[in-house]
N, C-alpha and C. Protein backbone atom coordinates (compact mmCIF):
# COMPACT_ATOMS: atom_id res chain seq x y z
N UNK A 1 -9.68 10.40 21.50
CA UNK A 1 -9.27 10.97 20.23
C UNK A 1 -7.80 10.68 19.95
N UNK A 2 -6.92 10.66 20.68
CA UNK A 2 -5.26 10.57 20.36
C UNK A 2 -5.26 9.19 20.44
N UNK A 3 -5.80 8.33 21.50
CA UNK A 3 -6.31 6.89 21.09
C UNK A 3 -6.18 6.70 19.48
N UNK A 4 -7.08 6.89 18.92
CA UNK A 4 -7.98 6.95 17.43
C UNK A 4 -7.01 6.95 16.43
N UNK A 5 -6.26 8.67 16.68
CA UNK A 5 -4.89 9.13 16.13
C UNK A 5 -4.23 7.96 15.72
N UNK A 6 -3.29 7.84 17.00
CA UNK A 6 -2.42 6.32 17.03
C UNK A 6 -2.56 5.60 16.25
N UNK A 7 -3.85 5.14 16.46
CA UNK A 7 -3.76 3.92 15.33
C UNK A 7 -4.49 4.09 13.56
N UNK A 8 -4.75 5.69 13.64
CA UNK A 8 -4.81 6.32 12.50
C UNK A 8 -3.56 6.15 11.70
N UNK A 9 -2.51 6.89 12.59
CA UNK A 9 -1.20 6.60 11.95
C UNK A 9 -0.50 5.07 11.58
N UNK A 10 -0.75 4.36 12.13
CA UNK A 10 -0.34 2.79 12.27
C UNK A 10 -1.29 2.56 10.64
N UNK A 11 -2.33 2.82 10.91
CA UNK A 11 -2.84 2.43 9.43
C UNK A 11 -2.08 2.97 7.94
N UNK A 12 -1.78 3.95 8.19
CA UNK A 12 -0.99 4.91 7.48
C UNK A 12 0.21 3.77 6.86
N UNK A 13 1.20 3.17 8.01
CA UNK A 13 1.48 2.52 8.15
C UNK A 13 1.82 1.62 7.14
N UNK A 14 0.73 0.77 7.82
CA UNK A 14 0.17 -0.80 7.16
C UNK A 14 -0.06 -0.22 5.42
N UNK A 15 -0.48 0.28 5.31
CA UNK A 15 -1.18 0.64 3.94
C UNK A 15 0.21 1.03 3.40
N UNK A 16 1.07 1.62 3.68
CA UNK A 16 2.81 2.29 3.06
C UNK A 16 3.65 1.00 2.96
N UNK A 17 3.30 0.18 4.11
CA UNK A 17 4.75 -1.34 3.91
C UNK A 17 3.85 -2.15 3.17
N UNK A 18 2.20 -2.06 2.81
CA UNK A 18 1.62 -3.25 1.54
C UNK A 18 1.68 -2.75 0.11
N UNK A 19 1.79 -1.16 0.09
CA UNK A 19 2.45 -0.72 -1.07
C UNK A 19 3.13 -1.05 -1.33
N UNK A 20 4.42 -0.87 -0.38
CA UNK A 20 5.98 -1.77 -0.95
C UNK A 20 6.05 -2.92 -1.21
N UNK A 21 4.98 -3.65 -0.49
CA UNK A 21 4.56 -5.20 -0.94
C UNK A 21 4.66 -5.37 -2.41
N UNK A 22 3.74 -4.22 -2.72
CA UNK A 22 3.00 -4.54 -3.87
C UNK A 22 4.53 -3.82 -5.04
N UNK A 23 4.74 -3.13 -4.68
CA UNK A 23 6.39 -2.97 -5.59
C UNK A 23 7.40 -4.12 -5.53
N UNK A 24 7.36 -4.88 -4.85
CA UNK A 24 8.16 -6.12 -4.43
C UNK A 24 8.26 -6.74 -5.35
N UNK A 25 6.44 -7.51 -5.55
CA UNK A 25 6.04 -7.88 -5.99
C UNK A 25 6.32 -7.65 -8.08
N UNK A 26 6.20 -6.60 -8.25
CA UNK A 26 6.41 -5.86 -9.47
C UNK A 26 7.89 -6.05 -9.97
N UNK A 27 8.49 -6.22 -9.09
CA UNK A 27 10.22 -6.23 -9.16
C UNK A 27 10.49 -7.38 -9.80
N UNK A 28 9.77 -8.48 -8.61
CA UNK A 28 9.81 -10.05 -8.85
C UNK A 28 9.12 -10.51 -10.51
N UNK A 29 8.05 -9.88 -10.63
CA UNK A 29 7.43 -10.24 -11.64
C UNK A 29 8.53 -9.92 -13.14
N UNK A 30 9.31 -9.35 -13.29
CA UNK A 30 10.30 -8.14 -14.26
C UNK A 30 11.37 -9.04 -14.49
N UNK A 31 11.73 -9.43 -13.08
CA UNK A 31 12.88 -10.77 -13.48
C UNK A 31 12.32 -12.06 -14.46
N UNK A 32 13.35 -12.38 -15.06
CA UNK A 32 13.34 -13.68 -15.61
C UNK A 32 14.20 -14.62 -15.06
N UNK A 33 13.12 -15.91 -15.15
CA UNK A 33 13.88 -16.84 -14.38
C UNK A 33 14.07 -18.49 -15.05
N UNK A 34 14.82 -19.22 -14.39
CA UNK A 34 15.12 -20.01 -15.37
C UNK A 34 13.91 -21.15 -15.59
N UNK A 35 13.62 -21.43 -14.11
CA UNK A 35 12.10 -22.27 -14.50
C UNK A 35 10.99 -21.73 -13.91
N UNK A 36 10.03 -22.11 -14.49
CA UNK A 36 8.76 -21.49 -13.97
C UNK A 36 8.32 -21.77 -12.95
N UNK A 37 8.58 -22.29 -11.98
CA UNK A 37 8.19 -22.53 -10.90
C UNK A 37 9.02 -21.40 -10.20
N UNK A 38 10.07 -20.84 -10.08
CA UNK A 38 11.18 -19.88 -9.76
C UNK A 38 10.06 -18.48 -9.86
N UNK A 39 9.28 -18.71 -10.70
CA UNK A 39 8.27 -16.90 -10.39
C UNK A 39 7.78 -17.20 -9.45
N UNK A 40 7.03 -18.43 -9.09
CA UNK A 40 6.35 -17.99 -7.90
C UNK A 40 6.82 -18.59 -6.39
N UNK A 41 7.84 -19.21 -6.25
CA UNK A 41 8.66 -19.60 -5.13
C UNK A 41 10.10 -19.47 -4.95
N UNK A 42 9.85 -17.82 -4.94
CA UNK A 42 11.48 -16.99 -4.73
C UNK A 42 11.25 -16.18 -3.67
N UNK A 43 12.60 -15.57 -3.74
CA UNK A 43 12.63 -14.67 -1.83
C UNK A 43 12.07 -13.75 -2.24
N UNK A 44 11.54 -13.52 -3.13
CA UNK A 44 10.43 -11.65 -3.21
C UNK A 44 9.41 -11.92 -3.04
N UNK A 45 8.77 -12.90 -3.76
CA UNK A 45 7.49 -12.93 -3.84
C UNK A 45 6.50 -13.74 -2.77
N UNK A 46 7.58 -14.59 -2.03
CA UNK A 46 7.42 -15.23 -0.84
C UNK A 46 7.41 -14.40 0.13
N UNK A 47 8.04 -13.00 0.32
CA UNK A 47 8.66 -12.34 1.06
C UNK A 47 7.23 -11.35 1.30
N UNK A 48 7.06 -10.68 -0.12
CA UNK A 48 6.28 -10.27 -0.39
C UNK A 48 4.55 -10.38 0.64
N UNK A 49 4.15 -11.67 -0.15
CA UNK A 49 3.04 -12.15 0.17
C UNK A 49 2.94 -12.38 1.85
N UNK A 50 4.15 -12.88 2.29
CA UNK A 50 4.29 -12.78 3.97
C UNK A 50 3.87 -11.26 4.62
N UNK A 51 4.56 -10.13 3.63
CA UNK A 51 3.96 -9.18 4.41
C UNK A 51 2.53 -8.78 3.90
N UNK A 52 1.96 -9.58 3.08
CA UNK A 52 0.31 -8.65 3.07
C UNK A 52 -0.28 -9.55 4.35
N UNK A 53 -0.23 -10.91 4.62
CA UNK A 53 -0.19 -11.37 5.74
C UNK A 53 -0.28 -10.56 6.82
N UNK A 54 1.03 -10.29 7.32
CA UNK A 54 1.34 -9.41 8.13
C UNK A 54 0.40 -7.96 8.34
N UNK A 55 0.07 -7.59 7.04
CA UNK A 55 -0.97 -5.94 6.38
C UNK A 55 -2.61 -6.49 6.91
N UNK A 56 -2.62 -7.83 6.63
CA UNK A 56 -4.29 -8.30 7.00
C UNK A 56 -4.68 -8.51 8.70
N UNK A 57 -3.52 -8.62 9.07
CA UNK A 57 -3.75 -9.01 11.06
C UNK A 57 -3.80 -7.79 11.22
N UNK A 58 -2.66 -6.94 11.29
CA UNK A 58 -2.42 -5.56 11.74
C UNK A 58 -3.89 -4.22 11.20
N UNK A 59 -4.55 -5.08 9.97
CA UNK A 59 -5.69 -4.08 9.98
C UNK A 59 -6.62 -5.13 10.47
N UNK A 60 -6.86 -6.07 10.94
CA UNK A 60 -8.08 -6.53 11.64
C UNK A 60 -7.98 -6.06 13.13
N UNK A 61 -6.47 -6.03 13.69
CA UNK A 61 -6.79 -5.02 15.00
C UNK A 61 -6.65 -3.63 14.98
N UNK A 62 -6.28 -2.95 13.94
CA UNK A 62 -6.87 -1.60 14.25
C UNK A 62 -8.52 -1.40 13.96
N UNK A 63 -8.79 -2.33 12.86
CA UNK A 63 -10.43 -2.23 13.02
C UNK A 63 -11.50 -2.35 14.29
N UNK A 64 -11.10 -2.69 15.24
CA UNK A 64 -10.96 -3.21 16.99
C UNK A 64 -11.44 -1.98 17.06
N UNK A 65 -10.68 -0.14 16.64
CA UNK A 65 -10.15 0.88 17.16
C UNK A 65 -11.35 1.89 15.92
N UNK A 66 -10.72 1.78 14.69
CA UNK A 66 -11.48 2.83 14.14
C UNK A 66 -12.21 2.14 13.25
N UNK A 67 -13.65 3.09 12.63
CA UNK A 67 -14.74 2.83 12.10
C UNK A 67 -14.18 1.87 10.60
N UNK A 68 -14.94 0.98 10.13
CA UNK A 68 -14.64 0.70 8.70
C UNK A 68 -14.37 1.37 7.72
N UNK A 69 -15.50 2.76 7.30
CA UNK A 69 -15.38 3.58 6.72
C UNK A 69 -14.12 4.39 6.70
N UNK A 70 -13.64 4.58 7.30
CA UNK A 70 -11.98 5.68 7.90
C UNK A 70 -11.16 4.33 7.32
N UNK A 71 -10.93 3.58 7.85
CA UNK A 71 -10.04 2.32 7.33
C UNK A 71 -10.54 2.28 5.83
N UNK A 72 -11.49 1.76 5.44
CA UNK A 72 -11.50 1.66 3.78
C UNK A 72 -11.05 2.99 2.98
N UNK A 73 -11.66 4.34 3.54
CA UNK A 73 -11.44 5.21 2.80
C UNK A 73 -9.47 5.34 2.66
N UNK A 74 -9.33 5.04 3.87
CA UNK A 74 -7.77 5.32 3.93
C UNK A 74 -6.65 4.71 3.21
N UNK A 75 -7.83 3.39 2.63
CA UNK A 75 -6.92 2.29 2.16
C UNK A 75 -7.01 2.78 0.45
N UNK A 76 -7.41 3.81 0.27
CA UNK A 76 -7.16 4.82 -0.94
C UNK A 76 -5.53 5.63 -1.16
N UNK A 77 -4.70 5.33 0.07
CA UNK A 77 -3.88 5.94 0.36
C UNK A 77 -2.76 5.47 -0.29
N UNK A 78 -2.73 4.13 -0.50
CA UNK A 78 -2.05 2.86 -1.31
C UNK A 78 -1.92 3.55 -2.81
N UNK A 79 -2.92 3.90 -3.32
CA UNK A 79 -3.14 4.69 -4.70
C UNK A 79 -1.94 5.56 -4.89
N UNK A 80 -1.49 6.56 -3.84
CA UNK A 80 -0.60 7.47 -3.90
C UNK A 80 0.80 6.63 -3.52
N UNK A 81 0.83 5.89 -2.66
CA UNK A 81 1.98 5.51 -2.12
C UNK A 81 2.80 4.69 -3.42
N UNK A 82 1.51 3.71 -4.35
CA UNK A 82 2.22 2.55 -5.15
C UNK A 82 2.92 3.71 -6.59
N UNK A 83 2.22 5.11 -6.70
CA UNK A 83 2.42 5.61 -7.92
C UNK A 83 3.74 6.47 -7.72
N UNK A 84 4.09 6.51 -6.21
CA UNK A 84 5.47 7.48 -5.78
C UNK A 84 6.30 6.64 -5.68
N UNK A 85 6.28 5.11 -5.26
CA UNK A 85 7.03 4.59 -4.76
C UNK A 85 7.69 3.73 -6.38
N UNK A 86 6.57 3.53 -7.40
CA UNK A 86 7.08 2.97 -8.64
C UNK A 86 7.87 4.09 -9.15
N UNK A 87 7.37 5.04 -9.18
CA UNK A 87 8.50 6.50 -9.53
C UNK A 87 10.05 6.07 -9.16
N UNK A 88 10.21 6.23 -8.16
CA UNK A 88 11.52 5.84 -7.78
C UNK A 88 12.22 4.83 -7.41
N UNK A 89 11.41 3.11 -7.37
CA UNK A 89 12.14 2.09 -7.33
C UNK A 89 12.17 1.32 -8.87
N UNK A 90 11.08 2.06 -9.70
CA UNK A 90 11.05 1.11 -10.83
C UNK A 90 10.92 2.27 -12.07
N UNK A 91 11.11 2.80 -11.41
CA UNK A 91 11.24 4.33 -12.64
C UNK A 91 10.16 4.72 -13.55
N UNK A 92 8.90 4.68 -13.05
CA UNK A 92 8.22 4.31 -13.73
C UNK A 92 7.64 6.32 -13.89
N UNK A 93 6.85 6.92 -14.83
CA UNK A 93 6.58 7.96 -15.41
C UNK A 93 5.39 8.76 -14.24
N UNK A 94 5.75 9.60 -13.58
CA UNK A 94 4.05 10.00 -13.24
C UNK A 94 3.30 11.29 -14.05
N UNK A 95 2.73 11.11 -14.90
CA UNK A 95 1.82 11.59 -15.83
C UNK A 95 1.26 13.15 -15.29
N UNK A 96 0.96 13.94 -15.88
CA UNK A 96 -0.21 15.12 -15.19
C UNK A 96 -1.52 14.34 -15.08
N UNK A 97 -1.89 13.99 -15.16
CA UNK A 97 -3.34 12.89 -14.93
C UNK A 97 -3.29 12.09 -13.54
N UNK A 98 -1.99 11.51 -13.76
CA UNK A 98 -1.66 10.33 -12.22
C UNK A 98 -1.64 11.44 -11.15
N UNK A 99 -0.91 12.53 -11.47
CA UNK A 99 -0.77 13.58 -10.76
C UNK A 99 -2.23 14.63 -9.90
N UNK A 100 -2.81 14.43 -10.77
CA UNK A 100 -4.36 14.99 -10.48
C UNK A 100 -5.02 14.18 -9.82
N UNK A 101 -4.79 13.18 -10.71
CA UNK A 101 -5.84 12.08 -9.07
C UNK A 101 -5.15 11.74 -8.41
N UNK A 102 -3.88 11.87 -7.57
CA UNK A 102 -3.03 11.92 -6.54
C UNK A 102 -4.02 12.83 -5.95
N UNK A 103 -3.78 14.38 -6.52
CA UNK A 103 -4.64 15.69 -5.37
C UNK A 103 -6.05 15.23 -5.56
N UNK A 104 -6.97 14.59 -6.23
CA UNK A 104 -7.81 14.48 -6.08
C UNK A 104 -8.38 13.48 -4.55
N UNK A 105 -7.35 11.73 -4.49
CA UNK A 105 -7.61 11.39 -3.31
C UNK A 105 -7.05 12.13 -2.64
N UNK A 106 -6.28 13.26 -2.33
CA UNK A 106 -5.93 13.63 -0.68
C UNK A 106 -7.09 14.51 -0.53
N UNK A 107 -7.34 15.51 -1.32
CA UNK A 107 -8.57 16.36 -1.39
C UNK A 107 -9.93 15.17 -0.53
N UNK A 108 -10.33 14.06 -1.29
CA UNK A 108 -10.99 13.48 -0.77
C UNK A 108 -11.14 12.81 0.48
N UNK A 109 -9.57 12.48 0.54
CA UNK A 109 -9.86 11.82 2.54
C UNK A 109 -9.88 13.15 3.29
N UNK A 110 -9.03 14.19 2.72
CA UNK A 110 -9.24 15.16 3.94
C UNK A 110 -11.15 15.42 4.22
N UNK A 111 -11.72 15.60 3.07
CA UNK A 111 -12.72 16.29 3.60
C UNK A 111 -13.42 15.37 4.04
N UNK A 112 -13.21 14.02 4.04
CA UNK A 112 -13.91 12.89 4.60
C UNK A 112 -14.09 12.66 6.41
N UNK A 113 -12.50 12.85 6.06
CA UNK A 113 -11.71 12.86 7.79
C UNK A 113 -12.19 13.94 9.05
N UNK A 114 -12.10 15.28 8.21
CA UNK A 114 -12.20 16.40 8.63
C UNK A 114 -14.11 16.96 8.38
């Protein structure tokens, strides 16, 4: 069981630094650049894409560890992470709605988990 844990949390993890991926990504996209080839072979988005890389190994060996189901459901977790993390790197609005289905997935993995 603390086995399990471990790499419960590690998923936690992986799923929080491919969020930021995915804000990276959002950052890069916002800039303007002088040629078009510059959107898609710059240090963000290169940077970026290296770490979902990095997000796809690191969940093929915790899958080694815990069930698919627990991993997919968890990868719901991204949902909350990309809508907190645009809040405060890209300023972006969180709604009473975004807000509800925030408590709605935690409501849902808990009783999944538990």
């Amino acid at each position: 069981m603390k086995h399990e844990l471990i790499f419960f949390l590690l998923l936690v993890c992986v799923i929080f630094i491919s969020s930021m991926s995915q804000v990276l990504l959002k950052t890069a996209a916002l800039k303007t650049y002088q040629k078009k080839w510059m959107e898609y072979l710059n240090f963000r988005v290169i940077f970026a894409y290296s770490v979902y890389f990095f997000v796809v190994v690191a969940v093929l060996f915790i899958l080694r560890v815990l069930p698919l189901s627990v991993v997919q459901l968890s990868d719901s977790l991204g949902y909350i992470f990309i809508a907190v993390l645009s809040r405060f790197f890209l300023k972006e609005r969180l709604s009473n709605r975004k807000i509800f289905a925030i408590i709605l997935i935690i409501i849902g993995i808990t009783i999944y988990i538990l």
